[in-house]
PDB file of N, CA and C in Angstrom:
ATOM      1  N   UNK A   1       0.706 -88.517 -64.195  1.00  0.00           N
ATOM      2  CA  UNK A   1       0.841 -87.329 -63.398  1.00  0.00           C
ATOM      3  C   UNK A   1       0.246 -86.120 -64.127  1.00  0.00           C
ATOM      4  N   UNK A   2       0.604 -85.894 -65.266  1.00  0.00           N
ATOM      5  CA  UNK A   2       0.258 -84.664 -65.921  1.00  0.00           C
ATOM      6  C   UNK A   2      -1.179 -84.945 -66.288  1.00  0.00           C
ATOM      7  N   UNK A   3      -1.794 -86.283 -66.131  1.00  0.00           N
ATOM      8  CA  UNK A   3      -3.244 -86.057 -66.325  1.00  0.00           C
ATOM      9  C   UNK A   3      -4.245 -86.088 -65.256  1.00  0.00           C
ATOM     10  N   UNK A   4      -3.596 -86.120 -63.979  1.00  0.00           N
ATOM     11  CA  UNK A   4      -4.082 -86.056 -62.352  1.00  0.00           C
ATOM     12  C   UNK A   4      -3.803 -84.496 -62.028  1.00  0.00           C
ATOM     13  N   UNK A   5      -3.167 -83.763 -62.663  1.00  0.00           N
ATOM     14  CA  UNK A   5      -3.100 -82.550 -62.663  1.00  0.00           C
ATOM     15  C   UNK A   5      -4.087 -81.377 -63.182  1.00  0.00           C
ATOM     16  N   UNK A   6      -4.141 -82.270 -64.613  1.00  0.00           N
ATOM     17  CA  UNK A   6      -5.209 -81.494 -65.533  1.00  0.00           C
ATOM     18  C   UNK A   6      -6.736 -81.522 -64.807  1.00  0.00           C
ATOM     19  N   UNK A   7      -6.787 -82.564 -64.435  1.00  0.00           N
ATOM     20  CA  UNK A   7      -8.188 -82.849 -64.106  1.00  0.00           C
ATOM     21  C   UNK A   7      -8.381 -83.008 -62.605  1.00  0.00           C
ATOM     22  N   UNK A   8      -7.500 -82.178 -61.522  1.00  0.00           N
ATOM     23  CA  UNK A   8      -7.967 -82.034 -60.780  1.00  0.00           C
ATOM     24  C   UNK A   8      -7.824 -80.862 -60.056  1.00  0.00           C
ATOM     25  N   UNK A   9      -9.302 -80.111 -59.290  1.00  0.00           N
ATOM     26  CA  UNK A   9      -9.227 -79.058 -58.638  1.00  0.00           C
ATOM     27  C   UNK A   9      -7.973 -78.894 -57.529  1.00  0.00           C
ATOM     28  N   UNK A  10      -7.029 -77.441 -58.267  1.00  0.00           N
ATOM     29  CA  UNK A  10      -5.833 -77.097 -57.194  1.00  0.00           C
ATOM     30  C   UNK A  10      -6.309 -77.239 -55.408  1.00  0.00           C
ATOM     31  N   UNK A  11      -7.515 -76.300 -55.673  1.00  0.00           N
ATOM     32  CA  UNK A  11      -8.552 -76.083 -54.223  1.00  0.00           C
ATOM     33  C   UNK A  11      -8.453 -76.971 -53.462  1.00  0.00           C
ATOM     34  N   UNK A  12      -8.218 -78.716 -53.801  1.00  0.00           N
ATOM     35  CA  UNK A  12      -8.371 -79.476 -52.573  1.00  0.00           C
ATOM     36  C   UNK A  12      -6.531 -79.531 -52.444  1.00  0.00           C
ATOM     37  N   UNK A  13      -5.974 -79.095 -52.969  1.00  0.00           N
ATOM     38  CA  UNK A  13      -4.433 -78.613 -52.310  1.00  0.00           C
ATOM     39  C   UNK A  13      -3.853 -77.901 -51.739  1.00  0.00           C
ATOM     40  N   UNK A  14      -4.745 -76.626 -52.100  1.00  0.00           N
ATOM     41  CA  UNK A  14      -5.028 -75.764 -51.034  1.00  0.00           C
ATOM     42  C   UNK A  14      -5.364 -75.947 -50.152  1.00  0.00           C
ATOM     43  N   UNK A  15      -6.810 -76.821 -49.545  1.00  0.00           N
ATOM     44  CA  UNK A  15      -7.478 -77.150 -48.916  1.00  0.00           C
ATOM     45  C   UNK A  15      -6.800 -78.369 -47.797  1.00  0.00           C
ATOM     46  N   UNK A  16      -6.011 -79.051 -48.251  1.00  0.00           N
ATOM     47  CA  UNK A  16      -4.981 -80.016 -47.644  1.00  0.00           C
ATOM     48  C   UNK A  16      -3.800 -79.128 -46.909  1.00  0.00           C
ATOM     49  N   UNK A  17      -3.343 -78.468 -47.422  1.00  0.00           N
ATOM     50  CA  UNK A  17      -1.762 -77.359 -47.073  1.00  0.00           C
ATOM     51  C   UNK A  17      -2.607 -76.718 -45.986  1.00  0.00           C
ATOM     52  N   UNK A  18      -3.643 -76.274 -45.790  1.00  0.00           N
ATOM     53  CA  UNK A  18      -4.350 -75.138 -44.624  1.00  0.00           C
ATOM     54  C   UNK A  18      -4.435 -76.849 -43.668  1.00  0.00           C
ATOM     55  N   UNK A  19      -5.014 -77.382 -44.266  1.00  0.00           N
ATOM     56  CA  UNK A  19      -4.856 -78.556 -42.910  1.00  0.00           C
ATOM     57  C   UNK A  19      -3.680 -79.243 -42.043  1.00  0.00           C
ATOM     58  N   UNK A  20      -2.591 -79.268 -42.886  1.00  0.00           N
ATOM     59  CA  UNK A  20      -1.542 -79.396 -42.551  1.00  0.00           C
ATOM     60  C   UNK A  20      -0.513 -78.468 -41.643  1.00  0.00           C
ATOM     61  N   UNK A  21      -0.708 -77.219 -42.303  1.00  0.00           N
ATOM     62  CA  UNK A  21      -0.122 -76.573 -41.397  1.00  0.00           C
ATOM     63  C   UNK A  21      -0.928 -75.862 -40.088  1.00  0.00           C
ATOM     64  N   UNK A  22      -1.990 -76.178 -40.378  1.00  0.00           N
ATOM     65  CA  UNK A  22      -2.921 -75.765 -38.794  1.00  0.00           C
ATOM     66  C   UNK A  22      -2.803 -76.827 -37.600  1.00  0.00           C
ATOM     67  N   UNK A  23      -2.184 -78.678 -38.316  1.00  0.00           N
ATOM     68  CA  UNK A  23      -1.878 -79.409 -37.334  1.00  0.00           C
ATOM     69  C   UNK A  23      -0.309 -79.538 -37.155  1.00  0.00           C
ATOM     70  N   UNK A  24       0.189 -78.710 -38.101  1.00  0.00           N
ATOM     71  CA  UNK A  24       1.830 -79.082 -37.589  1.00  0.00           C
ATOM     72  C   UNK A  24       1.747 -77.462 -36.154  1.00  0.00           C
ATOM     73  N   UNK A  25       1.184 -76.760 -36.559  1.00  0.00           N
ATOM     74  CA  UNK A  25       1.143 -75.485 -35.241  1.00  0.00           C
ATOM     75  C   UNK A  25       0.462 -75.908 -34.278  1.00  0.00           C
ATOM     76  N   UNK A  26      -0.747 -76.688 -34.110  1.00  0.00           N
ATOM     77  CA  UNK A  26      -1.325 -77.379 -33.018  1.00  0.00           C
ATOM     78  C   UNK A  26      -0.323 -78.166 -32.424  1.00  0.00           C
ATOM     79  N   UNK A  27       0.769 -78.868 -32.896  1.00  0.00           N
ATOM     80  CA  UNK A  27       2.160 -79.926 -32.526  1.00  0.00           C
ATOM     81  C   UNK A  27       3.087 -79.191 -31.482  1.00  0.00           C
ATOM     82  N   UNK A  28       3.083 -77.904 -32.105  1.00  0.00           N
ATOM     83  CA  UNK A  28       4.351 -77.327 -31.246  1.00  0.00           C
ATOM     84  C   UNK A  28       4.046 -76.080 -30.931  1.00  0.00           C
ATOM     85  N   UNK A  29       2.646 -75.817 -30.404  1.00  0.00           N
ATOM     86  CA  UNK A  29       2.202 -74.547 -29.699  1.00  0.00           C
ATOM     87  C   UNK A  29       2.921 -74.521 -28.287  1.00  0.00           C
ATOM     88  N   UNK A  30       2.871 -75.511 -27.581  1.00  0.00           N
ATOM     89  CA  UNK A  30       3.732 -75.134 -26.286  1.00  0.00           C
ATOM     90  C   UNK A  30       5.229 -75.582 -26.452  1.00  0.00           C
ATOM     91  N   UNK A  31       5.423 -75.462 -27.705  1.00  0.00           N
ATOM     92  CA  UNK A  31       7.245 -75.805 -27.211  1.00  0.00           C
ATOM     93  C   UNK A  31       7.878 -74.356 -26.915  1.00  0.00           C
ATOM     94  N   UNK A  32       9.024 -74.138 -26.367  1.00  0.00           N
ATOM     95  CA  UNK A  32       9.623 -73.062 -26.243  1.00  0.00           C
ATOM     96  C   UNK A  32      10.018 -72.569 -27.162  1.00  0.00           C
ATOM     97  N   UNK A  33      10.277 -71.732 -27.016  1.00  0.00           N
ATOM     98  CA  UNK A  33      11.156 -70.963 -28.446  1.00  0.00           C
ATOM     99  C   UNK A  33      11.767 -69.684 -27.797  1.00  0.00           C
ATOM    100  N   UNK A  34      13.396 -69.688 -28.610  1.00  0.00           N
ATOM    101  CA  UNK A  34      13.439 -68.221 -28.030  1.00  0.00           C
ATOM    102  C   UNK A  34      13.206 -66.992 -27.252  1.00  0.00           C
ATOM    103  N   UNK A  35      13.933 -67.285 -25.859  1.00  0.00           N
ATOM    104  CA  UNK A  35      13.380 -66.090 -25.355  1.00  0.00           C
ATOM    105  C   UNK A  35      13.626 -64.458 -25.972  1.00  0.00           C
ATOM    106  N   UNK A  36      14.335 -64.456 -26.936  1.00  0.00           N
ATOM    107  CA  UNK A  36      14.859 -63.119 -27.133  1.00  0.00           C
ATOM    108  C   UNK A  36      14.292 -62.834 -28.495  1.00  0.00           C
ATOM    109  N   UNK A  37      13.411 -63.697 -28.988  1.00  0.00           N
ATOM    110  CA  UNK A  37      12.369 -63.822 -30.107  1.00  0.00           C
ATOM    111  C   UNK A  37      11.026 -63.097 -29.763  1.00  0.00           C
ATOM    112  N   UNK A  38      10.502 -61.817 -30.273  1.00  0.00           N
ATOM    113  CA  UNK A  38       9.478 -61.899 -29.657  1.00  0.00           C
ATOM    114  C   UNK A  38       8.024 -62.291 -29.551  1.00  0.00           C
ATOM    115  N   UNK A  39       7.133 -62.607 -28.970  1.00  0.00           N
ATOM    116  CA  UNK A  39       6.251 -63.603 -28.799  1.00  0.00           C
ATOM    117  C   UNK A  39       5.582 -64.002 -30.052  1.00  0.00           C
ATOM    118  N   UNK A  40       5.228 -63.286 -31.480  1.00  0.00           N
ATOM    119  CA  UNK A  40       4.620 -63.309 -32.323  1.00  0.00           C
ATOM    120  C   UNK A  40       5.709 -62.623 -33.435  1.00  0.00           C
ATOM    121  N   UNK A  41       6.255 -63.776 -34.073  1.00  0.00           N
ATOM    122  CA  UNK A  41       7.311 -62.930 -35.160  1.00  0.00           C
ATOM    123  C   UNK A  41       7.521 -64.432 -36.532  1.00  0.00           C
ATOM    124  N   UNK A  42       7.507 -63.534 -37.639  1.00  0.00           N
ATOM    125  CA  UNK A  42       7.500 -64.479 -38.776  1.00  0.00           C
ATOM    126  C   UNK A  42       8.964 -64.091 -39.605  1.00  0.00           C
ATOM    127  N   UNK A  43       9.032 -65.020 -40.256  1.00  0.00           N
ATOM    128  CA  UNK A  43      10.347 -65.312 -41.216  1.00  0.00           C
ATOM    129  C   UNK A  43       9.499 -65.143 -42.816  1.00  0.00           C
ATOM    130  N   UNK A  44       9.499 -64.067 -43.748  1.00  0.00           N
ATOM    131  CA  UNK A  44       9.009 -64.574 -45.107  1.00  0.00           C
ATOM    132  C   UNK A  44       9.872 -64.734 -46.286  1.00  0.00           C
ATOM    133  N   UNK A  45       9.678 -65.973 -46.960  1.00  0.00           N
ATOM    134  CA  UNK A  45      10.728 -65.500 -48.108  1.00  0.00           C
ATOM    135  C   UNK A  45      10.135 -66.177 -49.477  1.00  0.00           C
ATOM    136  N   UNK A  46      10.775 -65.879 -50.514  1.00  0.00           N
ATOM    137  CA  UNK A  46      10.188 -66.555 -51.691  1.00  0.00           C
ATOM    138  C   UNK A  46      11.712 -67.227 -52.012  1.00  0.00           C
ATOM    139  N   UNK A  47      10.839 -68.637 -52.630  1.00  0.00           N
ATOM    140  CA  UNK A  47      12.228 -69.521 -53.418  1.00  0.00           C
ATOM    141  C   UNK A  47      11.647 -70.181 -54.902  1.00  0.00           C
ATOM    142  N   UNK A  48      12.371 -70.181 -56.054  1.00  0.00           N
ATOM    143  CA  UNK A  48      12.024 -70.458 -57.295  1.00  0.00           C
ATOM    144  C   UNK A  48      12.216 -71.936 -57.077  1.00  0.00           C
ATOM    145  N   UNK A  49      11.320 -72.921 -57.775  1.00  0.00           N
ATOM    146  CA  UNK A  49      11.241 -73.981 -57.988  1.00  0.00           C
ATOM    147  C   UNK A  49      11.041 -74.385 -59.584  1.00  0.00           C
ATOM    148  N   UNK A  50      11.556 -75.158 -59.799  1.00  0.00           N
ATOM    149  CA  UNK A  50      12.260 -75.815 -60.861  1.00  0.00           C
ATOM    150  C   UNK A  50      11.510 -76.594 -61.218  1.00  0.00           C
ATOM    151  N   UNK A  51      10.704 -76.932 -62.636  1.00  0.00           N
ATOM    152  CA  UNK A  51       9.842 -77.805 -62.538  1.00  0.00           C
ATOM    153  C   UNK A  51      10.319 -78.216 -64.474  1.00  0.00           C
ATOM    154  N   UNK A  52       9.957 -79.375 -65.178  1.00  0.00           N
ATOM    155  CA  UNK A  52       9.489 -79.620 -66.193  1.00  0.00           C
ATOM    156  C   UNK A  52       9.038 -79.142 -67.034  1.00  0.00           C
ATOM    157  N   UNK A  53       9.610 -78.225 -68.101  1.00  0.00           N
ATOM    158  CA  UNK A  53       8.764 -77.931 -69.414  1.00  0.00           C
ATOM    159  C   UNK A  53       7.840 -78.588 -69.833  1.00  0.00           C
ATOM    160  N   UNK A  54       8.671 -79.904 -70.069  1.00  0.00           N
ATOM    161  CA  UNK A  54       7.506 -80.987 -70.156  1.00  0.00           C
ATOM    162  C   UNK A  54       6.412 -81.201 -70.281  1.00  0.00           C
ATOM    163  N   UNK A  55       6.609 -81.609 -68.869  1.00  0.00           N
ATOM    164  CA  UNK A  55       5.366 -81.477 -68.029  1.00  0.00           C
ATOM    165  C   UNK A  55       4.449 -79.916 -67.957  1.00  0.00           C
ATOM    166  N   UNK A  56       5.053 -79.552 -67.738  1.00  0.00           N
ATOM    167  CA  UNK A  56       4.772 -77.711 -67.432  1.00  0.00           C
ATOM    168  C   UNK A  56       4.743 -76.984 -67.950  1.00  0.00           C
ATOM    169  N   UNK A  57       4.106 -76.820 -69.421  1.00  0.00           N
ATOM    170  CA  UNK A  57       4.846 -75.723 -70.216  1.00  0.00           C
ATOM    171  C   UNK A  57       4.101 -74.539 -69.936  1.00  0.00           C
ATOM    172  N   UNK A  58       3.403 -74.776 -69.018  1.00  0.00           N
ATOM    173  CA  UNK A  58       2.683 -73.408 -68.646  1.00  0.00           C
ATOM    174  C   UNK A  58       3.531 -72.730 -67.834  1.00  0.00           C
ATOM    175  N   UNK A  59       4.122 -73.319 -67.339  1.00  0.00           N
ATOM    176  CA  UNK A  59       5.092 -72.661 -66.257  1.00  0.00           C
ATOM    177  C   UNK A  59       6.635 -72.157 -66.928  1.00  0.00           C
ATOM    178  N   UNK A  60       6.444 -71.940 -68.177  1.00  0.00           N
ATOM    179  CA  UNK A  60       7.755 -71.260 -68.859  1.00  0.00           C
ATOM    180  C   UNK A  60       8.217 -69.988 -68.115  1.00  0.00           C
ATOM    181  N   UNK A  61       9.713 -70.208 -67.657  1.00  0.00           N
ATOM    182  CA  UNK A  61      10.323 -69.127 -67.022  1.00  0.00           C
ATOM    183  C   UNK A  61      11.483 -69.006 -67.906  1.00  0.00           C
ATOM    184  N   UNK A  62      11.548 -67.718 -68.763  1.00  0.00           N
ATOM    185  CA  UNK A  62      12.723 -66.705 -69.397  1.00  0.00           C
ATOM    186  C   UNK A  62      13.857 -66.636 -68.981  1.00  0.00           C
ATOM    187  N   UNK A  63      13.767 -66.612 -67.501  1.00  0.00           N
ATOM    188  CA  UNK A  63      15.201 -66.337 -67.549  1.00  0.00           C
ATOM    189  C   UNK A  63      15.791 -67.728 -67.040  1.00  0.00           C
ATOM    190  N   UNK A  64      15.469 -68.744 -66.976  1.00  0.00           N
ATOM    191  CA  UNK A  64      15.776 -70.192 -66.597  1.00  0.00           C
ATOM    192  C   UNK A  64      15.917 -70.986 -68.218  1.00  0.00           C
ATOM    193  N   UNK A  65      15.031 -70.732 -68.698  1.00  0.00           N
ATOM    194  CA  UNK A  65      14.856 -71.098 -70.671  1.00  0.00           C
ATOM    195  C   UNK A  65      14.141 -72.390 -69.709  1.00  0.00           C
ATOM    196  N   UNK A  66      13.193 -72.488 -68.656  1.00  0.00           N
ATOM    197  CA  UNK A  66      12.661 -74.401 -68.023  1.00  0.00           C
ATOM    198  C   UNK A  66      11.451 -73.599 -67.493  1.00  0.00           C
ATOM    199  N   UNK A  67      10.287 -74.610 -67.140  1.00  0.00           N
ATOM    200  CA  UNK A  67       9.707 -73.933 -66.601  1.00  0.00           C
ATOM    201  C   UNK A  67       9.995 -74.189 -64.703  1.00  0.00           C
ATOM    202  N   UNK A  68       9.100 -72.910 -64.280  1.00  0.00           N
ATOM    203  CA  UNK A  68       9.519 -72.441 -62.868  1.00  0.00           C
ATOM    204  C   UNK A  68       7.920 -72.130 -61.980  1.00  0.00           C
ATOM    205  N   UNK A  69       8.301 -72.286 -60.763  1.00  0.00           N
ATOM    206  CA  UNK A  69       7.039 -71.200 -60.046  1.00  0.00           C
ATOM    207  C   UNK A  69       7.811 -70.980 -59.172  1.00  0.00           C
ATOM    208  N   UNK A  70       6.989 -69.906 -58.381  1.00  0.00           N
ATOM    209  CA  UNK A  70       7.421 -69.315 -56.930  1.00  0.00           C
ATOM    210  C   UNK A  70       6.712 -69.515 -55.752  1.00  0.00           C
ATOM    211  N   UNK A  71       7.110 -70.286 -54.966  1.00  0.00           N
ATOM    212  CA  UNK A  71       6.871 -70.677 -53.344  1.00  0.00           C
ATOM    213  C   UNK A  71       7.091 -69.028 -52.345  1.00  0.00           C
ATOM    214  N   UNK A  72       6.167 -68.734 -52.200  1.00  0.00           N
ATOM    215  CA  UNK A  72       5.983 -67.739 -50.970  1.00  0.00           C
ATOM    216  C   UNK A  72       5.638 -68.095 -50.107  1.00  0.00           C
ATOM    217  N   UNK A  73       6.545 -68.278 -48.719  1.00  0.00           N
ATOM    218  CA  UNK A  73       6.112 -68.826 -47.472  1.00  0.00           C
ATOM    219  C   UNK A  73       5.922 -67.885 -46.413  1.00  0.00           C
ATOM    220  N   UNK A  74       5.340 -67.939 -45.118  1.00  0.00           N
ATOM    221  CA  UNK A  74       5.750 -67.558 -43.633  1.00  0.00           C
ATOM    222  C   UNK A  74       5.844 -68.084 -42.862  1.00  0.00           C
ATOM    223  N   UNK A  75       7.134 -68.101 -42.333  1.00  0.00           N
ATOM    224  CA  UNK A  75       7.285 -69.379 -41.544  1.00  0.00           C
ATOM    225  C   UNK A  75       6.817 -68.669 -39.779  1.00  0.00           C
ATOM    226  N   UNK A  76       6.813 -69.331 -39.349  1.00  0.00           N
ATOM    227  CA  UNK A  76       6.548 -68.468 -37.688  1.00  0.00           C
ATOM    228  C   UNK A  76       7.917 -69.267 -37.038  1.00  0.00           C
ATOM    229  N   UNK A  77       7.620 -68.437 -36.425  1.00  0.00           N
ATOM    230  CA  UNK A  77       9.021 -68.263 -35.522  1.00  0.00           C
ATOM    231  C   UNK A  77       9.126 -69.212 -34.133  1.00  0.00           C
ATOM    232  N   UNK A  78       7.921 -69.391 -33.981  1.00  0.00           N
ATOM    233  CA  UNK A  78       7.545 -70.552 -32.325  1.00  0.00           C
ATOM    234  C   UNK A  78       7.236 -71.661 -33.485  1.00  0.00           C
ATOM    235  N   UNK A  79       8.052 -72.252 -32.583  1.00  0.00           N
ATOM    236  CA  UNK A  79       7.564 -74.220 -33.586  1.00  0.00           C
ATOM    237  C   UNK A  79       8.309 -74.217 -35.406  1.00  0.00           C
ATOM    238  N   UNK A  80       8.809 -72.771 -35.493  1.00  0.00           N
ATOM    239  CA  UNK A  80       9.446 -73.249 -37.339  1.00  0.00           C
ATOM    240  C   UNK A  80       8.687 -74.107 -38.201  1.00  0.00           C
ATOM    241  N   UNK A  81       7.077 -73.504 -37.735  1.00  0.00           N
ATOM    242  CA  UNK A  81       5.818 -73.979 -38.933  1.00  0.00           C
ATOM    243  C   UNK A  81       5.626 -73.137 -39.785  1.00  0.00           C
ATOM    244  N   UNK A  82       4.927 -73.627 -40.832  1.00  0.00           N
ATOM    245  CA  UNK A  82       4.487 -72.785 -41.757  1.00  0.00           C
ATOM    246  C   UNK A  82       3.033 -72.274 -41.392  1.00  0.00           C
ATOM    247  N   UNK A  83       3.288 -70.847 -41.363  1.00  0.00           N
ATOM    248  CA  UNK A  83       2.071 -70.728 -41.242  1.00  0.00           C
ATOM    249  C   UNK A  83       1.420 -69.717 -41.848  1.00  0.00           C
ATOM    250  N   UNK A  84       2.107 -69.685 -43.378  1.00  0.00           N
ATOM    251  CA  UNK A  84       0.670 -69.174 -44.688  1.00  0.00           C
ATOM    252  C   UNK A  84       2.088 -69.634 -45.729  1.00  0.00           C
ATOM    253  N   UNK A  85       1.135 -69.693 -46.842  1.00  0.00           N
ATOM    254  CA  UNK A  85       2.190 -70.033 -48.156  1.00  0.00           C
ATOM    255  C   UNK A  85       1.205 -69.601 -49.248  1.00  0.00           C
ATOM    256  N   UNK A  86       1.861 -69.261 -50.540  1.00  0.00           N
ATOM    257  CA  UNK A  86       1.019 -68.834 -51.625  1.00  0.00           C
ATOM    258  C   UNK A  86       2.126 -69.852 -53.086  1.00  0.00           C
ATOM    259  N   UNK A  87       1.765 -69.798 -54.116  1.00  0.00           N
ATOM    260  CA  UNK A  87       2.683 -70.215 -55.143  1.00  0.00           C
ATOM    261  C   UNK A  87       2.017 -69.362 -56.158  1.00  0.00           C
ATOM    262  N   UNK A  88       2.501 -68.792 -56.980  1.00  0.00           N
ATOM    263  CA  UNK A  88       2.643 -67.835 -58.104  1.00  0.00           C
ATOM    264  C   UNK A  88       3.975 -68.264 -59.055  1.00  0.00           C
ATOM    265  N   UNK A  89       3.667 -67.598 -59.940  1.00  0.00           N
ATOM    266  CA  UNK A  89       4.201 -67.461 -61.483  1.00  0.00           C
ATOM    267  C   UNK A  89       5.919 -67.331 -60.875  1.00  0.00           C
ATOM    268  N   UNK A  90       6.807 -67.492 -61.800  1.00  0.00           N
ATOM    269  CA  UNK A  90       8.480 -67.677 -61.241  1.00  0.00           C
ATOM    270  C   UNK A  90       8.598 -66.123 -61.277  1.00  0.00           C
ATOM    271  N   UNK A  91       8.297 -65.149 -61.939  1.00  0.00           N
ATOM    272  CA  UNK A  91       8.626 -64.025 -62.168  1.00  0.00           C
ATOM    273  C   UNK A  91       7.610 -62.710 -61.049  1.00  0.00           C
ATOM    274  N   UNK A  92       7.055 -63.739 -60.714  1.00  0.00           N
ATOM    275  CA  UNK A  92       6.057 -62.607 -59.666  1.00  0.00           C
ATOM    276  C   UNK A  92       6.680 -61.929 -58.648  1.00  0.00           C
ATOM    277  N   UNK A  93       7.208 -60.696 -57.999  1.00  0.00           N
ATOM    278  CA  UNK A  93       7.836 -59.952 -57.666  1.00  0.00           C
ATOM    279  C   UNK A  93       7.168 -60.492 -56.063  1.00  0.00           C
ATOM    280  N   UNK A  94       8.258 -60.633 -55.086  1.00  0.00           N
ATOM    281  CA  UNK A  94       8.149 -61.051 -53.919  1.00  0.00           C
ATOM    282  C   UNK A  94       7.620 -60.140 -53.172  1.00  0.00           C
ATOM    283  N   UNK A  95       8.051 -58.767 -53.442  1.00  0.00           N
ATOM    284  CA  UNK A  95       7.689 -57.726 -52.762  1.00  0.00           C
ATOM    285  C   UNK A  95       5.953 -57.349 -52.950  1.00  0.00           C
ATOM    286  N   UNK A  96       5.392 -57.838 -54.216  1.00  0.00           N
ATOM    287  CA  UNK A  96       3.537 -57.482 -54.253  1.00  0.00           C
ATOM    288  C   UNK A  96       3.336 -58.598 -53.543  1.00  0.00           C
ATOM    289  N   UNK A  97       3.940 -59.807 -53.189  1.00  0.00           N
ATOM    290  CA  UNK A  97       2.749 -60.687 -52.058  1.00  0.00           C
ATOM    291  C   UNK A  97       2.402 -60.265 -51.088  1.00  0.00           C
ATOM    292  N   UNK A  98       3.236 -59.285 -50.043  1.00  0.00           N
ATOM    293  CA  UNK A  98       3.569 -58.521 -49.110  1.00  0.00           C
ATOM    294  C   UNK A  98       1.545 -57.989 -49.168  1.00  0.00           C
ATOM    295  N   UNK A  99       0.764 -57.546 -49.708  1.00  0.00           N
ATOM    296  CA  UNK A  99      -0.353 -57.415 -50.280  1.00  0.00           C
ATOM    297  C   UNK A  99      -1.755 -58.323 -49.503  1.00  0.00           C
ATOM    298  N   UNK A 100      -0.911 -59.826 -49.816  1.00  0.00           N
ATOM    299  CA  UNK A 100      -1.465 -60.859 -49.585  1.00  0.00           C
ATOM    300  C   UNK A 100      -1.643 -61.787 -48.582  1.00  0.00           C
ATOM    301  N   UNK A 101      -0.420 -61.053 -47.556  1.00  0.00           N
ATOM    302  CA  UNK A 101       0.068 -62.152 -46.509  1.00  0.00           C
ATOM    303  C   UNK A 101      -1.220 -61.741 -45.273  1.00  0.00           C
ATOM    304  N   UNK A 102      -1.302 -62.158 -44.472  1.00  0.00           N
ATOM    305  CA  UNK A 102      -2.008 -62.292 -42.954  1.00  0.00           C
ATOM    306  C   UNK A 102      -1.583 -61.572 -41.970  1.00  0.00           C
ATOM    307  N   UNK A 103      -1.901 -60.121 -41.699  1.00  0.00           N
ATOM    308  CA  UNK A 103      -1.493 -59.820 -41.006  1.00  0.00           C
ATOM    309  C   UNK A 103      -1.638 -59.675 -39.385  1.00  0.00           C
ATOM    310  N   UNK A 104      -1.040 -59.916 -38.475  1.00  0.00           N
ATOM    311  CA  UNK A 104      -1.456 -60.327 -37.392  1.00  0.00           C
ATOM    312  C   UNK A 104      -0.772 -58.840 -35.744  1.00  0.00           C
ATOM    313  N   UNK A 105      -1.582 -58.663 -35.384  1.00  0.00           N
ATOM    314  CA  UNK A 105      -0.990 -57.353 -34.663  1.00  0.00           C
ATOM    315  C   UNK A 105      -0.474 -57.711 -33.517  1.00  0.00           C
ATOM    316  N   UNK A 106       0.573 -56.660 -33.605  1.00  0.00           N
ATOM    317  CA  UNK A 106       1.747 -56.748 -32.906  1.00  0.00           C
ATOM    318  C   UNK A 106       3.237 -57.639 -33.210  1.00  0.00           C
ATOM    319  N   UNK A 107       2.492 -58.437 -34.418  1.00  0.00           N
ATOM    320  CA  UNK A 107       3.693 -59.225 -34.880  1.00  0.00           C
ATOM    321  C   UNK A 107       4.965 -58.659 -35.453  1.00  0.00           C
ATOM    322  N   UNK A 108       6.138 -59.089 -35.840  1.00  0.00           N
ATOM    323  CA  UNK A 108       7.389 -59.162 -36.379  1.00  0.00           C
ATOM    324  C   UNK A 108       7.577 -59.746 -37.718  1.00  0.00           C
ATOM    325  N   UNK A 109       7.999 -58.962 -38.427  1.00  0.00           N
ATOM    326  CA  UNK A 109       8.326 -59.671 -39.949  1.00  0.00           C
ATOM    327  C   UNK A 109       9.220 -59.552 -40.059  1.00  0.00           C
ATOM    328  N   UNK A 110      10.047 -60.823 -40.582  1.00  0.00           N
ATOM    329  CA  UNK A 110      11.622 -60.645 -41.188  1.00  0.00           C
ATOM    330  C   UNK A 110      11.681 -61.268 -42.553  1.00  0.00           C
ATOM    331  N   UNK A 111      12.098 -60.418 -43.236  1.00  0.00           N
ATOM    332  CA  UNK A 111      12.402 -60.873 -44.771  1.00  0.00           C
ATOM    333  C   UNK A 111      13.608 -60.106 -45.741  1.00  0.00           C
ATOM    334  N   UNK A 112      14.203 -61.076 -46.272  1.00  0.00           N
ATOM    335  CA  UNK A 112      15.626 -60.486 -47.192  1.00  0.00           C
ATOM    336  C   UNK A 112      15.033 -59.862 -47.992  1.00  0.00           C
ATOM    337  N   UNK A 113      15.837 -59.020 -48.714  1.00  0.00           N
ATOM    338  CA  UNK A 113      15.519 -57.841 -49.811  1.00  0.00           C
ATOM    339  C   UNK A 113      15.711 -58.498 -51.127  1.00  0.00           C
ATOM    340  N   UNK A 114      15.876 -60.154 -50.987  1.00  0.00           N
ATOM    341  CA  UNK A 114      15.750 -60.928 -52.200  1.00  0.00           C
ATOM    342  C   UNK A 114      16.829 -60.394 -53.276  1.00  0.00           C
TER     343      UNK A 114
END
């Protein structure tokens, strides 16, 4: 594992995750959802993941003493797909992805104050 890692480009994981979640939203474009939802509205949140020193020592997180990263998602609100995600460092402040995300007009964002 740790040598299928080293030696291979993240990009085609990236490149897989954009495929995936463009066919899990193609799945459930006409399902219903919420009428009191409105038509274009996202859920964002970040969650720390737990990984292997080990394995990971790049991923050393301080205040865990293990290493860590951070999952930044948006979930959409029709169909409960994902539809953008980023992963960063465990300590990367949830609030600068906000920067990074997709923004789409007229939409709804909901996110905890973490």
């Amino acid at each position: 594992m740790a040598y299928a890692n080293r030696h291979r480009d993240w990009r085609l994981f990236q490149a897989l995750a954009q495929i995936l979640m463009r066919r899990a939203a193609r799945l459930y474009q006409d399902d219903r959802f919420d009428p009191d939802l409105p038509q274009v509205a996202f859920a964002l949140d970040s969650s720390i993941i737990s990984l292997s020193l080990n394995l990971f020592p790049w991923g050393y997180y301080a205040r865990s003493k293990q290493a860590a990263l951070k999952l930044h998602l948006m979930l959409s609100l029709q169909g409960n797909v994902p539809a953008w995600a980023a992963i960063t460092e465990a300590h990367f402040p949830a609030m600068k992805i906000l920067d990074q995300i997709p923004v789409a007009l007229g939409a709804y964002y909901v996110m905890d104050r973490g």
